[in-house]
N, C-alpha and C. Protein backbone atom coordinates (compact mmCIF):
# COMPACT_ATOMS: atom_id res chain seq x y z
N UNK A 1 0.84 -1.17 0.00
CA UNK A 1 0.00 0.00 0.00
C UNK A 1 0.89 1.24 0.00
N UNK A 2 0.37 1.77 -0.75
CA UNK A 2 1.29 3.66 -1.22
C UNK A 2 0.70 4.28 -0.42
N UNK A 3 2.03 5.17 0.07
CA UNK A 3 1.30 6.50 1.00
C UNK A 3 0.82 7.51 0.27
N UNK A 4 -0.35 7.94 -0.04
CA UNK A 4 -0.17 9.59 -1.17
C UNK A 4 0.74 10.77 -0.46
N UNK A 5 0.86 11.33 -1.60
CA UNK A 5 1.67 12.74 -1.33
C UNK A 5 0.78 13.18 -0.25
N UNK A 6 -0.12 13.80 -0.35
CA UNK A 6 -0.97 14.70 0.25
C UNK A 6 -0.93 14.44 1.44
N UNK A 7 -0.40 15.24 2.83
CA UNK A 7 -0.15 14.68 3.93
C UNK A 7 1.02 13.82 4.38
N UNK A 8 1.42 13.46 3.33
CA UNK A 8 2.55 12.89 3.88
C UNK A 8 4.21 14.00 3.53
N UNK A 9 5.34 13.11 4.23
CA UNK A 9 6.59 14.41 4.27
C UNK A 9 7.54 13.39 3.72
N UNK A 10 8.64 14.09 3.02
CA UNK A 10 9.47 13.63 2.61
C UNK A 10 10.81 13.53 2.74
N UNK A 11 11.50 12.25 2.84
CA UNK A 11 12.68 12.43 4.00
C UNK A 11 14.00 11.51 3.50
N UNK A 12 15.40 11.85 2.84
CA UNK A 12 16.32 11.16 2.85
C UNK A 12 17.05 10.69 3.55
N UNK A 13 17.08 9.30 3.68
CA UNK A 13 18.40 8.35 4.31
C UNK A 13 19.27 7.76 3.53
N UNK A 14 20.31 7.78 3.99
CA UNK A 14 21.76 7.40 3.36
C UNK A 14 21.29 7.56 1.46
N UNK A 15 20.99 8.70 1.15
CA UNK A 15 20.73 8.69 -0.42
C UNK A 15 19.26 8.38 -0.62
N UNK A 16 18.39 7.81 -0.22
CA UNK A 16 17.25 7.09 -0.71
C UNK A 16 16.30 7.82 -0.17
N UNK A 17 15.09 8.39 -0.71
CA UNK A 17 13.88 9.14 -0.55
C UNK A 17 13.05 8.19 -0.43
N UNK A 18 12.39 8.14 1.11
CA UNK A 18 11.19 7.65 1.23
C UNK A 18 10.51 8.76 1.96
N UNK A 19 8.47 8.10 1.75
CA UNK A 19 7.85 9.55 2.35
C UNK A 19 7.24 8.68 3.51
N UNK A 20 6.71 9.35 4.64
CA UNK A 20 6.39 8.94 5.48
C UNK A 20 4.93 9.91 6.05
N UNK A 21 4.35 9.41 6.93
CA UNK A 21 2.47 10.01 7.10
C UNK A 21 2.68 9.65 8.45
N UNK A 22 1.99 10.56 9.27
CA UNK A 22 1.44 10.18 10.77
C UNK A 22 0.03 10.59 10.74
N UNK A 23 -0.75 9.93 11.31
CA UNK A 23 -2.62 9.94 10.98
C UNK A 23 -2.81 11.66 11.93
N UNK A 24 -3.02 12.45 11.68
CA UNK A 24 -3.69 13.94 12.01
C UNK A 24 -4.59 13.63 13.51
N UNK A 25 -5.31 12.83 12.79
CA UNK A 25 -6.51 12.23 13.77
C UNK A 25 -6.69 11.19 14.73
N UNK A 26 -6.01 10.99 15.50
CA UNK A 26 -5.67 9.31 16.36
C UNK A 26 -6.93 8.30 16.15
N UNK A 27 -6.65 7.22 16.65
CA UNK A 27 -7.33 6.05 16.26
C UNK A 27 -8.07 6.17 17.86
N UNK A 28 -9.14 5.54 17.95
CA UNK A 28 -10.22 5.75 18.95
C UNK A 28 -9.49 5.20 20.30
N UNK A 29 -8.49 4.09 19.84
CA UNK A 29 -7.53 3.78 21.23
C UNK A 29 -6.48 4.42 21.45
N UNK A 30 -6.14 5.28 20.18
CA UNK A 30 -4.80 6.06 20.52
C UNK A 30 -5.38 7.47 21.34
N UNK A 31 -6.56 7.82 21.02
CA UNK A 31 -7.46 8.95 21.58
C UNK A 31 -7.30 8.54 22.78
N UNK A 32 -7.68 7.75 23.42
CA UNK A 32 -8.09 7.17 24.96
C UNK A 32 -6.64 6.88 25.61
N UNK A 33 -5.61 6.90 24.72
CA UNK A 33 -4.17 6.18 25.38
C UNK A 33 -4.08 4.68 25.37
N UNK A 34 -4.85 4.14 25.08
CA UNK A 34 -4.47 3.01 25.30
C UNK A 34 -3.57 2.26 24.20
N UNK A 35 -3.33 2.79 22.66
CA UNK A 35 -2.22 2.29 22.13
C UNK A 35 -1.32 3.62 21.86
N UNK A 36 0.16 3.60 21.64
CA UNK A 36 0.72 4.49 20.91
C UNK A 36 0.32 5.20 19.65
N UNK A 37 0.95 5.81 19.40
CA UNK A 37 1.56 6.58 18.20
C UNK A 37 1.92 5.66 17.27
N UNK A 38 1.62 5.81 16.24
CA UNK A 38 2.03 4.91 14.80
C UNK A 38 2.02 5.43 13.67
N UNK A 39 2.85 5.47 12.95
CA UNK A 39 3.26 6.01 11.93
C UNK A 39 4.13 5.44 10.42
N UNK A 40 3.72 5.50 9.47
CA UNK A 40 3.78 4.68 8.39
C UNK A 40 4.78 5.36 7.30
N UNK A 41 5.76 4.83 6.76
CA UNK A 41 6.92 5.01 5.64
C UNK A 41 6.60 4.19 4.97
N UNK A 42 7.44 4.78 3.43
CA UNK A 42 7.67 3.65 2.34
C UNK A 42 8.50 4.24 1.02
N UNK A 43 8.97 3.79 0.39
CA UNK A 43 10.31 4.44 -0.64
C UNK A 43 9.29 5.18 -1.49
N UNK A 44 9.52 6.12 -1.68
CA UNK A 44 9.29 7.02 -2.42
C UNK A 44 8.50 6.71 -3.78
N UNK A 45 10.24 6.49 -4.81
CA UNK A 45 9.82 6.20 -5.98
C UNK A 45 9.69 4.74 -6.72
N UNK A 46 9.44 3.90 -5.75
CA UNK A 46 8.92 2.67 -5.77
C UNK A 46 8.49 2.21 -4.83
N UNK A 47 7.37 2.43 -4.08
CA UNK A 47 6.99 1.82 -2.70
C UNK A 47 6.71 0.43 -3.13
N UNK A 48 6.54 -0.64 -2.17
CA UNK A 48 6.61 -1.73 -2.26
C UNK A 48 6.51 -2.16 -0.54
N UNK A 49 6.75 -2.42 0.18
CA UNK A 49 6.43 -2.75 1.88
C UNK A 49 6.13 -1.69 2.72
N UNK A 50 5.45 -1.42 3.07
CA UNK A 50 5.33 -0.09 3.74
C UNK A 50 5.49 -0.96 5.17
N UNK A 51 6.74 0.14 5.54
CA UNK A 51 6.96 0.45 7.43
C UNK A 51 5.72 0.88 8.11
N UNK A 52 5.78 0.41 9.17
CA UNK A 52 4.36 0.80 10.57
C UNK A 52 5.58 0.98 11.81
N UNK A 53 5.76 2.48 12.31
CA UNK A 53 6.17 2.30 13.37
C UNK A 53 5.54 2.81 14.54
N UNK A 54 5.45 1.60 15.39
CA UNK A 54 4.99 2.25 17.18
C UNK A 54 5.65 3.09 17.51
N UNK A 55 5.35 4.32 18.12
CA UNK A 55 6.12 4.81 19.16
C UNK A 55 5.76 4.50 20.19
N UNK A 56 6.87 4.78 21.61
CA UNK A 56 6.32 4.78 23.03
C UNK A 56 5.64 5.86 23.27
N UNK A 57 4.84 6.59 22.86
CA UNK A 57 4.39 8.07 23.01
C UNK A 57 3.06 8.08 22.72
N UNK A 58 2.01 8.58 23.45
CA UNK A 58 0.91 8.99 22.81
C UNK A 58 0.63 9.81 21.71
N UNK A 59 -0.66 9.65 20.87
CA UNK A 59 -1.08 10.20 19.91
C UNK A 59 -0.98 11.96 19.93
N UNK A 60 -0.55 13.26 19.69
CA UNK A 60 -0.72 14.60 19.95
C UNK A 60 -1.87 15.04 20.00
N UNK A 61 -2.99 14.47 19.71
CA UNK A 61 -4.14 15.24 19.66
C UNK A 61 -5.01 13.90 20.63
N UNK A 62 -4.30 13.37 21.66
CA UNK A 62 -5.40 12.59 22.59
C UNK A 62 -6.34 13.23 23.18
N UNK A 63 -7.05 12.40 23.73
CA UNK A 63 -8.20 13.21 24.39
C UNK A 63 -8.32 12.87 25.82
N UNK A 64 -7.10 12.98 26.35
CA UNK A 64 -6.72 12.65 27.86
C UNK A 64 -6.02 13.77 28.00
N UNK A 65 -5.46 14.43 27.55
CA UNK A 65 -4.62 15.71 27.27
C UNK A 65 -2.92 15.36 28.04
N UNK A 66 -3.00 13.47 27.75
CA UNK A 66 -1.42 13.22 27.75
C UNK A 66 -0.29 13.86 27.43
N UNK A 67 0.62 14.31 28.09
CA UNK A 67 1.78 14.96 27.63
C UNK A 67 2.53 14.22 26.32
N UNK A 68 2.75 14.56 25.04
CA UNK A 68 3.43 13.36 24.43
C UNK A 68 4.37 14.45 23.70
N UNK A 69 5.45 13.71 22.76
CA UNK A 69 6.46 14.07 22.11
C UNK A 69 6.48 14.57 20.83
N UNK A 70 6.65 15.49 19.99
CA UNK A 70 6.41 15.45 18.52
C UNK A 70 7.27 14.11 17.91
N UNK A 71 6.81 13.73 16.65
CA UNK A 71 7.84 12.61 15.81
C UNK A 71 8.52 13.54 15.20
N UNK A 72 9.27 13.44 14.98
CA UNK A 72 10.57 14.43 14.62
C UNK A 72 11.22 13.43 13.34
N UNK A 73 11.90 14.37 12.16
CA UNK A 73 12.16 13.69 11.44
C UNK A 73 13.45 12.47 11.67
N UNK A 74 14.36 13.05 12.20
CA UNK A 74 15.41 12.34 13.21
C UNK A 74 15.04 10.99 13.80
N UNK A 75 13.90 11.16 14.46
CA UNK A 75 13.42 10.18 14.91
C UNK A 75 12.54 8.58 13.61
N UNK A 76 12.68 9.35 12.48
CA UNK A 76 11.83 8.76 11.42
C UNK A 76 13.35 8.26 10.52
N UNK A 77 14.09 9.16 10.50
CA UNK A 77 15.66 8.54 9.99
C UNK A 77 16.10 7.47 10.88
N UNK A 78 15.87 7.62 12.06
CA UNK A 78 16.51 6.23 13.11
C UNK A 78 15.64 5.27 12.87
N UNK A 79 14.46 5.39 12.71
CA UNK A 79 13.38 4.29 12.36
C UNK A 79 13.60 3.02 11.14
N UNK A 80 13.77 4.19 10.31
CA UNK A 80 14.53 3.62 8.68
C UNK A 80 15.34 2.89 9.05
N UNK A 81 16.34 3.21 9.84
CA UNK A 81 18.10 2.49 9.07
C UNK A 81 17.34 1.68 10.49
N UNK A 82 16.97 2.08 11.56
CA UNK A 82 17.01 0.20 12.16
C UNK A 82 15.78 -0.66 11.59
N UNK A 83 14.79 -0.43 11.11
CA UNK A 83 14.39 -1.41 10.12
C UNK A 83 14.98 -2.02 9.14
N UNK A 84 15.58 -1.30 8.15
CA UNK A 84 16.38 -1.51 7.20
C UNK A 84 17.39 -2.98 7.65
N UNK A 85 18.09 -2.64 8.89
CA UNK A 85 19.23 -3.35 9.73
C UNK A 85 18.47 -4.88 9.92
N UNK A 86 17.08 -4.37 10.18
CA UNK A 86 16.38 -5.77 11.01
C UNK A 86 15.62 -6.73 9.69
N UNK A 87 15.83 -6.21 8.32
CA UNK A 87 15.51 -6.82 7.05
C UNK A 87 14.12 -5.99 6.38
N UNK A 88 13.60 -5.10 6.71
CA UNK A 88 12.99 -4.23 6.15
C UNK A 88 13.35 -3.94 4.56
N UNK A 89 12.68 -4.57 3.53
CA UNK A 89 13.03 -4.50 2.08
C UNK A 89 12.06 -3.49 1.39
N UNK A 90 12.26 -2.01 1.48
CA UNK A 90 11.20 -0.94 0.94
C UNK A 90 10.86 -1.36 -0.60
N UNK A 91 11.46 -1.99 -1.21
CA UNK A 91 11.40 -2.21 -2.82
C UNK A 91 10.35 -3.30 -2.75
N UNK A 92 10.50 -4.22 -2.32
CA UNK A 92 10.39 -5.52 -2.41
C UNK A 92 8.34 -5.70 -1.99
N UNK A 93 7.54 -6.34 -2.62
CA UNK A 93 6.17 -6.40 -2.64
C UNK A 93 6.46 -7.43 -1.54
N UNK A 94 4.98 -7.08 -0.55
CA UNK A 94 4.62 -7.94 0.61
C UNK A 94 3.88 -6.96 1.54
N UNK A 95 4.09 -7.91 3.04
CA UNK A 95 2.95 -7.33 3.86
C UNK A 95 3.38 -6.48 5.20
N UNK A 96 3.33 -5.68 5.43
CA UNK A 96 3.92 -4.51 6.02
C UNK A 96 4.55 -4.89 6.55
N UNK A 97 5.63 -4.25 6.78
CA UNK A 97 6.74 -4.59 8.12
C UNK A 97 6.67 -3.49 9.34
N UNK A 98 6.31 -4.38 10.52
CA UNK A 98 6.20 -3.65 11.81
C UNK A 98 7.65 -3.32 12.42
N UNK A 99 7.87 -1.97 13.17
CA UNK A 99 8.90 -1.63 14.06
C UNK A 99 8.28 -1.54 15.44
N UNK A 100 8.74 -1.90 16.33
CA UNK A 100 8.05 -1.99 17.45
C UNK A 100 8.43 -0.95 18.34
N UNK A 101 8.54 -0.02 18.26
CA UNK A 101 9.46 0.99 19.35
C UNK A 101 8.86 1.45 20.96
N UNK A 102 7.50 0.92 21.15
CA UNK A 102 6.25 1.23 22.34
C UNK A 102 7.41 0.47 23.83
N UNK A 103 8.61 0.42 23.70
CA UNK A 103 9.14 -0.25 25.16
C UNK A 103 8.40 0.77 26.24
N UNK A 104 8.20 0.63 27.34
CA UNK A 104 7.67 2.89 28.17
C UNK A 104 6.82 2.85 27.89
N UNK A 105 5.62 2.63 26.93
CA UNK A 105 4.32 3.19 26.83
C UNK A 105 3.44 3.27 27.84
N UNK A 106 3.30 3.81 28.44
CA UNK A 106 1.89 3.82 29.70
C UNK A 106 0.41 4.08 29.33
N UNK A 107 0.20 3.05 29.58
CA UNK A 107 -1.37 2.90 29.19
C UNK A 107 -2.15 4.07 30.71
N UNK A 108 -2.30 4.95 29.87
CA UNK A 108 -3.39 5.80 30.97
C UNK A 108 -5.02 5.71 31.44
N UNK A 109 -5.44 5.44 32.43
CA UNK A 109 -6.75 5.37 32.94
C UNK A 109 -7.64 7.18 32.64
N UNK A 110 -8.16 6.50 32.26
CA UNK A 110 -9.82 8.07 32.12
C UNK A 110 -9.63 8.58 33.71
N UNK A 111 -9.68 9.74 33.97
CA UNK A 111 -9.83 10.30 34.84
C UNK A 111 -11.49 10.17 34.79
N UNK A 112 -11.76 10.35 36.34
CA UNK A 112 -13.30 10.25 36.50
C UNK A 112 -13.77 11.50 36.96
């Protein structure tokens, strides 16, 4: 699955342009805290596996008003090359490859 342009940012590692998307809108458990932050890459000018990475961080727009971190592009370059490291093939057709990065995540309770 291709990321579209629209919304998504564009980012070189070691030479190679891939674009990458973080959802605007959290997912109804990332709203509540109960999963991370996740965020999706894939090569540019041939996508072919698209990356999914967890963060340990809540979604920015939760609705717990969790303190969380911006994703920073830095943080999306370290993502790359240790996928890449762990067999992450951006060219190559198949079924997404997960990064797991959620080690720390704290699942937060609803205040009452």
């Amino acid at each position: 699955m291709a990321i579209g342009r629209k919304g998504s940012r564009r980012i070189v590692v070691d030479g190679t342009t891939y674009r990458w998307r973080l959802r605007r809108r959290p997912t109804y458990d990332q709203a509540l805290c109960d999963r991370p932050c996740t965020y999706a890459v894939h090569h540019a000018d041939s996508p072919g596996t698209t990356l999914v990475v967890t963060t340990n961080q809540p979604h920015a727009s939760n609705w717990l008003g969790a303190p969380s971190a911006a994703v920073l592009p830095s943080d999306v370059s370290a993502a790359i090359t240790l996928a890449l490291a762990r067999g992450w093939h951006p060219t190559r057709p198949g079924p997404s490859f997960h990064l797991d990065q959620s080690d720390g995540f704290l699942h937060l309770q609803p205040r009452a």
